[in-house]
PDB file of N, CA and C in Angstrom:
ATOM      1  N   UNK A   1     -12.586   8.663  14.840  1.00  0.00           N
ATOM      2  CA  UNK A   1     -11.321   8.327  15.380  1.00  0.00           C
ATOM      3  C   UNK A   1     -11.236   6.869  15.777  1.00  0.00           C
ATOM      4  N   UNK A   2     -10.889   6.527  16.494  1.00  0.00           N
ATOM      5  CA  UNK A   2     -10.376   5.159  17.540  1.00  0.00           C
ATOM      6  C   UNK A   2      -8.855   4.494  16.418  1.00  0.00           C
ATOM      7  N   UNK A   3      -8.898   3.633  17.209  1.00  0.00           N
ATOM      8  CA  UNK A   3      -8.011   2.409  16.269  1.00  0.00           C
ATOM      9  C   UNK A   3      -8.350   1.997  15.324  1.00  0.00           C
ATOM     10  N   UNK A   4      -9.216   2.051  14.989  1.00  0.00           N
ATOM     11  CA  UNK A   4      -9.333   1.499  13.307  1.00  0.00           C
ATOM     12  C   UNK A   4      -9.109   2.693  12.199  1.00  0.00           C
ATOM     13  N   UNK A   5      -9.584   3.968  13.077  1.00  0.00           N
ATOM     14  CA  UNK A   5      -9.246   5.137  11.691  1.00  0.00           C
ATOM     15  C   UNK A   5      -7.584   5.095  12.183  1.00  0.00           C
ATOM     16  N   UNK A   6      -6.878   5.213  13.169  1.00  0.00           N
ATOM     17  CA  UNK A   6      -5.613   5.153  13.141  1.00  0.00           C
ATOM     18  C   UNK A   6      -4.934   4.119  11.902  1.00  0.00           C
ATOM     19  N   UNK A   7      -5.288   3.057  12.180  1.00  0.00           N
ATOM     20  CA  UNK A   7      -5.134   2.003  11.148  1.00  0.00           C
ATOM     21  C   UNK A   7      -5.112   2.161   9.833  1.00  0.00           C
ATOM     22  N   UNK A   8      -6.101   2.659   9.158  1.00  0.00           N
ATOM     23  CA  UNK A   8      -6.375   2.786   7.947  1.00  0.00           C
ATOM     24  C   UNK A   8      -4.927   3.977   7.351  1.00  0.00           C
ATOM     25  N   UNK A   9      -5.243   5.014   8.512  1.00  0.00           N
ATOM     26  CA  UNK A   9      -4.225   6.449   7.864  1.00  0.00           C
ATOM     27  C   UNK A   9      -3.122   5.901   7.822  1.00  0.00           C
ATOM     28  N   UNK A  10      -2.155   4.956   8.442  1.00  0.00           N
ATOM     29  CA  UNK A  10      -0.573   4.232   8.510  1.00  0.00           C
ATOM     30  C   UNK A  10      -0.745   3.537   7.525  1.00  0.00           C
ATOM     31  N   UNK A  11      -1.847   2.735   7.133  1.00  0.00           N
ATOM     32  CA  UNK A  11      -2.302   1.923   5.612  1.00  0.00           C
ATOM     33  C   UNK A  11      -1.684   3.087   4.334  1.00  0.00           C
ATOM     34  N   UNK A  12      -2.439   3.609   4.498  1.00  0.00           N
ATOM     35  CA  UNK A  12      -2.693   4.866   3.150  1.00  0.00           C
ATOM     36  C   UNK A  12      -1.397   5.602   3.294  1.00  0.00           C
ATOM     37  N   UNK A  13      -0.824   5.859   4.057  1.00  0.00           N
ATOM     38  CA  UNK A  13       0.276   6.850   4.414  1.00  0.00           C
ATOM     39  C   UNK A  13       1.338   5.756   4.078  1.00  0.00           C
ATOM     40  N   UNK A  14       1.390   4.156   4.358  1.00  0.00           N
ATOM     41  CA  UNK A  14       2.500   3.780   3.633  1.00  0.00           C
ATOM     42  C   UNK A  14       2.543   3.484   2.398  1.00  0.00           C
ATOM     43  N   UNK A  15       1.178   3.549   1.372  1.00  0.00           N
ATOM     44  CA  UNK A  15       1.252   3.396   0.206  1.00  0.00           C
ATOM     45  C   UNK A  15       1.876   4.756  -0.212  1.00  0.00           C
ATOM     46  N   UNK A  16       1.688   5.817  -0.058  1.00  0.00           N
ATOM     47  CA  UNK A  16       1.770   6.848  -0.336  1.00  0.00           C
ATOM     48  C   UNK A  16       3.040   7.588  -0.138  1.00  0.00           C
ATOM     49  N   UNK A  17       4.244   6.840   0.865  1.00  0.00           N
ATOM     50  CA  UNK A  17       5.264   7.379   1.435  1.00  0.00           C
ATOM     51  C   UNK A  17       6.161   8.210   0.677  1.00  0.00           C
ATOM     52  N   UNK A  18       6.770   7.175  -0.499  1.00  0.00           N
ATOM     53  CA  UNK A  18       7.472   7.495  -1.064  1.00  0.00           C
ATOM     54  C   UNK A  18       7.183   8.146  -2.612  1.00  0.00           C
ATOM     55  N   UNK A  19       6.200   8.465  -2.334  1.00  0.00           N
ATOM     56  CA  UNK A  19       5.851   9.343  -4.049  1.00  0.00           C
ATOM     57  C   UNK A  19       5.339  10.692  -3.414  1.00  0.00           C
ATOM     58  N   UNK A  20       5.510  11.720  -4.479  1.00  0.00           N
ATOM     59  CA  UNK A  20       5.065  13.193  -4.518  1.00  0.00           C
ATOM     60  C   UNK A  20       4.130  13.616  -4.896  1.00  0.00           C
ATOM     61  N   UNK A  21       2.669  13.265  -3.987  1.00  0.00           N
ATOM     62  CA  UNK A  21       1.357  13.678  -4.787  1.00  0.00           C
ATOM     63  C   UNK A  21       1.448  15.204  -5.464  1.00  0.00           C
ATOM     64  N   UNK A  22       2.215  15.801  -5.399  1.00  0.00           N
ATOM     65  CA  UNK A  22       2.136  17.300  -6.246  1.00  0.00           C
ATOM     66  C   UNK A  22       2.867  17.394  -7.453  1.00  0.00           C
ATOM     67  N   UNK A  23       3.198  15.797  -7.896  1.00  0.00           N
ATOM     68  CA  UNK A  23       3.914  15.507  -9.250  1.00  0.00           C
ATOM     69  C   UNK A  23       2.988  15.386 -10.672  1.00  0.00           C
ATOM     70  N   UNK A  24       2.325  16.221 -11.479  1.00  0.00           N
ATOM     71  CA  UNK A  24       1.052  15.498 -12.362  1.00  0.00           C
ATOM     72  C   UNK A  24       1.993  14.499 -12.759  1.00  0.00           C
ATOM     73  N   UNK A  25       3.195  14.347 -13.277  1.00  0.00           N
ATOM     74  CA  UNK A  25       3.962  13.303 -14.060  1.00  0.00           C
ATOM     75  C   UNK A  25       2.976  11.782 -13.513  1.00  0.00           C
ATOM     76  N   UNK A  26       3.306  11.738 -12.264  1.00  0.00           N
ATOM     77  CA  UNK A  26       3.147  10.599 -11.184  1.00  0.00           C
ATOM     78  C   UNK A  26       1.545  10.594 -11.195  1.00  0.00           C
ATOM     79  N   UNK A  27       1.054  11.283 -10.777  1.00  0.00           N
ATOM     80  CA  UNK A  27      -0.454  11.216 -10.598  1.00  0.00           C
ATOM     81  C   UNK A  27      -1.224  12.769 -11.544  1.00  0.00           C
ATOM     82  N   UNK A  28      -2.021  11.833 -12.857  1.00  0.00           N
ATOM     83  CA  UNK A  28      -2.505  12.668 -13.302  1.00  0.00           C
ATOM     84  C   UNK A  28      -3.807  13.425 -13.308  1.00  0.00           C
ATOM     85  N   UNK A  29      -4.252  13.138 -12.157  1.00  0.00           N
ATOM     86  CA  UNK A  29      -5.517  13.417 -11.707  1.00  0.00           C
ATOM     87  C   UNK A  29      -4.905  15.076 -10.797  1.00  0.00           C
ATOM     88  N   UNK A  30      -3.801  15.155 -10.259  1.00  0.00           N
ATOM     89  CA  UNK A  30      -3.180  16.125  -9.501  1.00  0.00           C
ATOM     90  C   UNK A  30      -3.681  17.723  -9.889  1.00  0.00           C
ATOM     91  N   UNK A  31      -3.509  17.637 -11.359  1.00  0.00           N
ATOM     92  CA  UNK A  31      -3.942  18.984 -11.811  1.00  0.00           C
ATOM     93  C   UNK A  31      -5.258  20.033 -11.813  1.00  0.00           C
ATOM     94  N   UNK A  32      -6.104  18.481 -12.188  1.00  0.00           N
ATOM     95  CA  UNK A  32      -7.800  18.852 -12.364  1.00  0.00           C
ATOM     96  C   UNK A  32      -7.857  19.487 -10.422  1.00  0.00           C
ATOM     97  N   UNK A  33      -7.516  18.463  -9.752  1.00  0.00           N
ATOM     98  CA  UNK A  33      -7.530  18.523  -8.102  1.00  0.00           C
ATOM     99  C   UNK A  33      -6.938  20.004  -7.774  1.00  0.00           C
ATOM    100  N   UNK A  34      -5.837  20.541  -8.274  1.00  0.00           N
ATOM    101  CA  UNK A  34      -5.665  21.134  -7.809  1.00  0.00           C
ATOM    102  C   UNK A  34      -6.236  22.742  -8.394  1.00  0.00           C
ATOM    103  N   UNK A  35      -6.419  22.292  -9.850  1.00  0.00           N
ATOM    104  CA  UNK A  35      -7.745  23.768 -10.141  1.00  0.00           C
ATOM    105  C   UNK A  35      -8.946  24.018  -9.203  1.00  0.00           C
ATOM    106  N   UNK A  36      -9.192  22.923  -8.974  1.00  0.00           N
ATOM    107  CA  UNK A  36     -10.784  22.859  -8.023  1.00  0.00           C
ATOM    108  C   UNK A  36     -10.211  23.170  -6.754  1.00  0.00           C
ATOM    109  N   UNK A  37      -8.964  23.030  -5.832  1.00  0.00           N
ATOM    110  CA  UNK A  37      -9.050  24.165  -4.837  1.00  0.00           C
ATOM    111  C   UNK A  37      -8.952  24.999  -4.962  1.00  0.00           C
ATOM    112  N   UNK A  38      -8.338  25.247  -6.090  1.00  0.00           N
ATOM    113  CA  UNK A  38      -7.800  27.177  -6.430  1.00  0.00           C
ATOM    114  C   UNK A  38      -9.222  27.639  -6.384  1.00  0.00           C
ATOM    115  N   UNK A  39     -10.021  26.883  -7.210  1.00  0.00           N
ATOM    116  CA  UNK A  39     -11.260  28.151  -7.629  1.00  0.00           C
ATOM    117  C   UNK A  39     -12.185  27.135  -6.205  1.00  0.00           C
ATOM    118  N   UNK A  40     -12.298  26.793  -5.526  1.00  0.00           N
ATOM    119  CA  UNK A  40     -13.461  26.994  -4.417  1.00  0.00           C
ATOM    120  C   UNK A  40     -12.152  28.181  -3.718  1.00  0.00           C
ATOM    121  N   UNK A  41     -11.512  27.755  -3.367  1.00  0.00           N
ATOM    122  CA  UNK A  41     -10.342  28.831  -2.548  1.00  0.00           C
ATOM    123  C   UNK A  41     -11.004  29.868  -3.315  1.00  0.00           C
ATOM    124  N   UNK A  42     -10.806  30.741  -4.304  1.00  0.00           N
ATOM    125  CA  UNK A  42     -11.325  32.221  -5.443  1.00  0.00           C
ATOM    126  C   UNK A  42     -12.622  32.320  -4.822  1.00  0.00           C
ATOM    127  N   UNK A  43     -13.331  31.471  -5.040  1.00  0.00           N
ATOM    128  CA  UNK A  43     -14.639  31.306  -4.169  1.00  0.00           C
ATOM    129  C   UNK A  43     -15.024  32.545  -3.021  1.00  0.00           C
ATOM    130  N   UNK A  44     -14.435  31.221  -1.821  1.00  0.00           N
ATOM    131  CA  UNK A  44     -14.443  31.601  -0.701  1.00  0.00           C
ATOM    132  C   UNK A  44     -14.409  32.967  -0.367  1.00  0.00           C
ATOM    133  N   UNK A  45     -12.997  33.455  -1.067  1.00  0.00           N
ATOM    134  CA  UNK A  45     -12.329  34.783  -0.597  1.00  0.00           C
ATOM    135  C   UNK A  45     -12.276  36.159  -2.344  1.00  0.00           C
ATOM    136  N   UNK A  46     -13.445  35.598  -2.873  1.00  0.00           N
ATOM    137  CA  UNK A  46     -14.337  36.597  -3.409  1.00  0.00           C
ATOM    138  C   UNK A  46     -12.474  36.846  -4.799  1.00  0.00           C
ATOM    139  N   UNK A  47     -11.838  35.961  -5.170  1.00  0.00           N
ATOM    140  CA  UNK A  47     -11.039  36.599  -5.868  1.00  0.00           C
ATOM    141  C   UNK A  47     -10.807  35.936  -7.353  1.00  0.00           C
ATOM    142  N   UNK A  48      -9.894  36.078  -7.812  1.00  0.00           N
ATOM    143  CA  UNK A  48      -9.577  35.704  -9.407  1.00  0.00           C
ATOM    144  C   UNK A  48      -9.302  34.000  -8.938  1.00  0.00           C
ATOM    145  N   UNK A  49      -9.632  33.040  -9.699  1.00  0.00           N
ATOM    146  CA  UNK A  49      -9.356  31.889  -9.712  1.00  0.00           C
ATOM    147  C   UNK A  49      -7.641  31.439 -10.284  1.00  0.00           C
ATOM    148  N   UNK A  50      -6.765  31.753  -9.774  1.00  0.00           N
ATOM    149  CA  UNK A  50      -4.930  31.958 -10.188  1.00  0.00           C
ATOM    150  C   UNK A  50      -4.536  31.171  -8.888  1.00  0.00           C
ATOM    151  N   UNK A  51      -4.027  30.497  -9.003  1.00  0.00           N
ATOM    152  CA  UNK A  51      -2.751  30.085  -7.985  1.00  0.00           C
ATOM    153  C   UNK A  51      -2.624  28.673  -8.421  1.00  0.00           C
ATOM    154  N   UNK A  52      -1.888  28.170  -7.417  1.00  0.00           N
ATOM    155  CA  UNK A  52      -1.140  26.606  -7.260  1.00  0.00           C
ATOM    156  C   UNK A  52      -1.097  26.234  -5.354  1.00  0.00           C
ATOM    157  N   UNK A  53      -0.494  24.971  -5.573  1.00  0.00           N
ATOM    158  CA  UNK A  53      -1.021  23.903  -4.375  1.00  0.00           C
ATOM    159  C   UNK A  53       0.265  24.167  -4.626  1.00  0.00           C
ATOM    160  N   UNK A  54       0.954  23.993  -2.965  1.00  0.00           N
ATOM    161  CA  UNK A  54       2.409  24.047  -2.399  1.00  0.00           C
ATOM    162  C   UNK A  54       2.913  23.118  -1.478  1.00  0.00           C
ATOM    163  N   UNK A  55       3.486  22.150  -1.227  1.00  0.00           N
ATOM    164  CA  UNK A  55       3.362  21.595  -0.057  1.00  0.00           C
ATOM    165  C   UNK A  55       3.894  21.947   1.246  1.00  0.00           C
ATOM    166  N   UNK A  56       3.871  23.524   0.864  1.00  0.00           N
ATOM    167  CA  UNK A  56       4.657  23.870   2.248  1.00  0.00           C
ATOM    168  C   UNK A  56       5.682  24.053   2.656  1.00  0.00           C
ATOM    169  N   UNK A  57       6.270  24.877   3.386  1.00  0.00           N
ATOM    170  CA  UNK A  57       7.174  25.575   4.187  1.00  0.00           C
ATOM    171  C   UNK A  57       7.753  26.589   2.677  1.00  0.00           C
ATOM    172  N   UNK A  58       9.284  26.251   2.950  1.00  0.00           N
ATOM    173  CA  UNK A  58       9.769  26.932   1.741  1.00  0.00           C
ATOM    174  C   UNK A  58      10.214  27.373   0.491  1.00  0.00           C
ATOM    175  N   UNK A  59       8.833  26.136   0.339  1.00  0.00           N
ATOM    176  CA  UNK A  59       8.847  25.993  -1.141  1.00  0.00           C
ATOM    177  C   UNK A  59       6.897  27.185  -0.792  1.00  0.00           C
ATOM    178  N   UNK A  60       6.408  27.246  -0.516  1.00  0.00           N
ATOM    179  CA  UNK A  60       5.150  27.856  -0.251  1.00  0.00           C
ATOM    180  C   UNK A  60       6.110  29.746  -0.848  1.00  0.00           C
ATOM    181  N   UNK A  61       6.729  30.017   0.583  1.00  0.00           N
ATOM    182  CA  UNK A  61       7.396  31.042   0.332  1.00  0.00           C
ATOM    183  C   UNK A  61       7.929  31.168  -0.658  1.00  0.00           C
ATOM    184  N   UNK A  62       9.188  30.968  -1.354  1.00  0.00           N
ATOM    185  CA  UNK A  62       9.616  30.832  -2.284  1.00  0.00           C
ATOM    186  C   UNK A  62       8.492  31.188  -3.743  1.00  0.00           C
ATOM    187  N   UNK A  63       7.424  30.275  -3.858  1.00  0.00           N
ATOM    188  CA  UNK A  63       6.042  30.658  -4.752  1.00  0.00           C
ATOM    189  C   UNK A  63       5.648  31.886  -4.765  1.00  0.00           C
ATOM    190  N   UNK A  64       5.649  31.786  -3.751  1.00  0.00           N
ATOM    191  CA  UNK A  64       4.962  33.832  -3.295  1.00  0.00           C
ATOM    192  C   UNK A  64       5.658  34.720  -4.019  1.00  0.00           C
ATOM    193  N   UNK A  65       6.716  34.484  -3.354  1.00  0.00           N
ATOM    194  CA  UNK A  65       7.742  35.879  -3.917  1.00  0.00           C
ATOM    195  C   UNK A  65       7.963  35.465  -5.177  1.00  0.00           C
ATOM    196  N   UNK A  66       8.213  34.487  -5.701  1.00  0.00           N
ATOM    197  CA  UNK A  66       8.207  34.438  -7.520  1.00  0.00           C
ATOM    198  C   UNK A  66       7.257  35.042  -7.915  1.00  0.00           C
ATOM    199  N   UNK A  67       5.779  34.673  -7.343  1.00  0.00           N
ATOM    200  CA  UNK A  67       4.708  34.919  -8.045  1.00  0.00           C
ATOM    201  C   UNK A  67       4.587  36.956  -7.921  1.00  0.00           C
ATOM    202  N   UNK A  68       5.005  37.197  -6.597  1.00  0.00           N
ATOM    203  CA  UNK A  68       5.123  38.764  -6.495  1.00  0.00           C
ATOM    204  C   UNK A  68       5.923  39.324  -7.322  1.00  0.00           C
ATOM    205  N   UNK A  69       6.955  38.966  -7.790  1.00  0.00           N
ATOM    206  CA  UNK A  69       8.430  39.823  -8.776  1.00  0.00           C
ATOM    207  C   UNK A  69       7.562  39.434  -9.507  1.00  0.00           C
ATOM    208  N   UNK A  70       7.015  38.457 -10.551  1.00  0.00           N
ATOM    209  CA  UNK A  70       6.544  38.361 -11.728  1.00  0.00           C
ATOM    210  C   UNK A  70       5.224  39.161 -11.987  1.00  0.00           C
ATOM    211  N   UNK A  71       4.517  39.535 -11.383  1.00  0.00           N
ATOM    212  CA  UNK A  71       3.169  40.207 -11.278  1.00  0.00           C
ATOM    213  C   UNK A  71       3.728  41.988 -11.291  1.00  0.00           C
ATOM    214  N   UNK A  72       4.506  42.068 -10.014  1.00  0.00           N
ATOM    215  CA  UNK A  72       5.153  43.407  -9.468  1.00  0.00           C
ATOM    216  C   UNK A  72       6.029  43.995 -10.792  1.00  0.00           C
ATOM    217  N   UNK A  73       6.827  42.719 -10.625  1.00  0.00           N
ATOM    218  CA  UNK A  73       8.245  43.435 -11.441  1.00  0.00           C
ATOM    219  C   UNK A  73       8.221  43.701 -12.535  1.00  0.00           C
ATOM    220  N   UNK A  74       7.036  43.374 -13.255  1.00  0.00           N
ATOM    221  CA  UNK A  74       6.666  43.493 -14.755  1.00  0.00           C
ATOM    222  C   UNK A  74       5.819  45.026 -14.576  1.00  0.00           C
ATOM    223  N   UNK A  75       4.938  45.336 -14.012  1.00  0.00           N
ATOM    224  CA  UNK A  75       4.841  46.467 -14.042  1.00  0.00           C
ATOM    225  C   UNK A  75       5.477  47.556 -13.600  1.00  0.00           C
ATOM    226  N   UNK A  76       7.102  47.139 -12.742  1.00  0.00           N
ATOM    227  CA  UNK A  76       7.859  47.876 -12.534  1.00  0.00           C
ATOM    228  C   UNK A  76       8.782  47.847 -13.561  1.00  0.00           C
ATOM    229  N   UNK A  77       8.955  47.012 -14.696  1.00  0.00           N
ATOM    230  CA  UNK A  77       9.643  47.184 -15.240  1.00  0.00           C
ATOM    231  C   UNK A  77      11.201  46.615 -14.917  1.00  0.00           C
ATOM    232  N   UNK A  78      10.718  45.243 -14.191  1.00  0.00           N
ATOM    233  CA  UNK A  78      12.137  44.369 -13.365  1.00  0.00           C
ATOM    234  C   UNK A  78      12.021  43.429 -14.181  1.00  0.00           C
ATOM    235  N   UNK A  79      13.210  42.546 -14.824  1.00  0.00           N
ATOM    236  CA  UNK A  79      13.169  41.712 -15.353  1.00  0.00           C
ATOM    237  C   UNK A  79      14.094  40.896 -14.523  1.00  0.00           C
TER     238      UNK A  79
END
């Protein structure tokens, strides 16, 4: 911590302000990054290596429940 790690994060955080690290368009390193949490995440919690990086709130939700109707609704027979 102290003032100098304060420093650095307002550094990095204003390069970073105005772009969407969850864009591969923008940053193409995004994708590889974000397989490698999925599967230590699969890891961790003993499961299939499947998902995606969200940045949260209701776009997170929103994922879910797509990802549930599409998994669900196909074996229910919901299109």
């Amino acid at each position: 911590g102290g003032n100098k790690h304060s420093e650095l994060m307002c550094k990095v955080y204003e390069f970073y302000l105005w772009s969407n690290p969850l864009k591969p368009g923008v940053w193409p390193r995004v994708n590889q990054c974000e397989a490698e949490i999925v599967a230590m995440t699969a890891r961790i919690l003993n499961g299939a290596p499947i998902g995606c990086v969200t940045s949260g709130g209701t776009e997170s939700i929103l994922t879910a429940v797509r990802a549930h109707v599409e998994l669900f609704g196909k074996q229910r027979g919901i299109k």
